[in-house]
Protein backbone atom coordinates (compact mmCIF):
# COMPACT_ATOMS: atom_id res chain seq x y z
CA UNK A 1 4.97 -17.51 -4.98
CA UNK A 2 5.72 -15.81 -1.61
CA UNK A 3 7.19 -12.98 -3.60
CA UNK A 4 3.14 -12.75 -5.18
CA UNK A 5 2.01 -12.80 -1.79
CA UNK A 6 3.77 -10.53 -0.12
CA UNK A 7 2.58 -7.64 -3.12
CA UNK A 8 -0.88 -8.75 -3.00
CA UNK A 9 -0.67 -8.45 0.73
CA UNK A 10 0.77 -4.88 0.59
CA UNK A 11 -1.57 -4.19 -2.03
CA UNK A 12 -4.86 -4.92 0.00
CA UNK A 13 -3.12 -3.40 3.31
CA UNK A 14 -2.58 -0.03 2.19
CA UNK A 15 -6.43 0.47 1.04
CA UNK A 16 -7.77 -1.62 3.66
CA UNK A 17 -5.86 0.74 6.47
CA UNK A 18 -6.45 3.58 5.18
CA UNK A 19 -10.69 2.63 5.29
CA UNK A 20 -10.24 1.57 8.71
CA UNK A 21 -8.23 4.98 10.11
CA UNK A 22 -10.03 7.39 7.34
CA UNK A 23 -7.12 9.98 7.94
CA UNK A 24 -5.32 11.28 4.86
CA UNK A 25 -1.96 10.83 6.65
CA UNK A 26 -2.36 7.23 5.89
CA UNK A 27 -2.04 8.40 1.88
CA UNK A 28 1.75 8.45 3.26
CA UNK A 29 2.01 4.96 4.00
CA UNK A 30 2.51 3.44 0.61
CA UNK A 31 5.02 5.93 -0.06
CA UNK A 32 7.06 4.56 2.87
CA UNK A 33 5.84 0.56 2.29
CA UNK A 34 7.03 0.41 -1.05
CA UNK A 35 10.18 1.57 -1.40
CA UNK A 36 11.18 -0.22 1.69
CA UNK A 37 10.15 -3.32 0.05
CA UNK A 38 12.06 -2.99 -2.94
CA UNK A 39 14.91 -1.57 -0.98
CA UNK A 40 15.53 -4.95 1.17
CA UNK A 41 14.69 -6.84 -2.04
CA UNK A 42 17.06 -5.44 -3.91
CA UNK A 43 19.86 -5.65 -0.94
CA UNK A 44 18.63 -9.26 -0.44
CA UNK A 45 17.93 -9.05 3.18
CA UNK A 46 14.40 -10.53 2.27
CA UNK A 47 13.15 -13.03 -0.17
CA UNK A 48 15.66 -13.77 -3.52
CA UNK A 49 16.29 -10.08 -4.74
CA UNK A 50 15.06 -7.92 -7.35
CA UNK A 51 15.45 -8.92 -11.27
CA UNK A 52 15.77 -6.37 -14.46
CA UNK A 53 13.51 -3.30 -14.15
CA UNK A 54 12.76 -3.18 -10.57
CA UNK A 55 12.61 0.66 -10.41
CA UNK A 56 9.91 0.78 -12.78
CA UNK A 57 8.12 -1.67 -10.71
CA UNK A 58 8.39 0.09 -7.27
CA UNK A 59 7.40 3.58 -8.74
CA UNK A 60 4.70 1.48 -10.14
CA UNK A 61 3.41 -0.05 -7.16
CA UNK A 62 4.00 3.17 -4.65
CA UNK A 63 1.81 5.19 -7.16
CA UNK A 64 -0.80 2.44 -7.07
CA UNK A 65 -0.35 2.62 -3.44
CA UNK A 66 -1.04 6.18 -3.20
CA UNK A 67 -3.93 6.26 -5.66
CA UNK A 68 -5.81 2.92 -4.17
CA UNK A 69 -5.25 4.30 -0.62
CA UNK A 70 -6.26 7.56 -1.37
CA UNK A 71 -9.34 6.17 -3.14
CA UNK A 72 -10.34 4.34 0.00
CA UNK A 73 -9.47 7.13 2.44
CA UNK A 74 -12.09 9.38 0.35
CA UNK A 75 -14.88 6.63 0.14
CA UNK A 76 -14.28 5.78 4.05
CA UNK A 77 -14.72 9.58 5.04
CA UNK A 78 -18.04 9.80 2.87
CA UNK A 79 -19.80 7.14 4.34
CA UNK A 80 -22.02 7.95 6.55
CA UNK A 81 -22.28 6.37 9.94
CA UNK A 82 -25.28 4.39 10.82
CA UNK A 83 -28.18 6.19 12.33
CA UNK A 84 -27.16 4.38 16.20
CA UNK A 85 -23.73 5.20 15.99
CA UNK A 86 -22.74 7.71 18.81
């Protein structure tokens, strides 16, 4: 359960920060989140460890990552402001 938290939580970060800066040097955040999240799973220094296929998983989730925060980085920087914003 807190294992499915903590990926959901990364999941919506990643996006979610890279709206709120709207630089592209956030893009590089899920490649740095995700492989240090599977890296202290899999040397148990957080939560219960990694099971069968865990590579697979974290290139999985660091290219969703990328593509989701890359995604929102784009939409963020073509919004335009409202008309009062100085």
């Amino acid at each position: 359960m807190l294992l499915n938290a903590v990926v959901y939580g990364l999941l919506l970060a990643c996006p979610l920060i890279g709206a709120l800066v709207r630089s592209w040097l956030v893009v590089a955040l899920p490649i740095v989140v995700w492989p240090a999240f599977y890296l202290g799973l899999n040397k148990g220094w957080w939560l219960y460890g990694t099971g069968d296929g865990w590579q697979r998983n974290a290139w999985f989730f660091t290219l969703l990552g990328l593509a989701t925060t890359a995604v929102s980085v784009t939409a963020a920087r073509n919004l335009k402001p409202p008309d009062n914003y100085s």
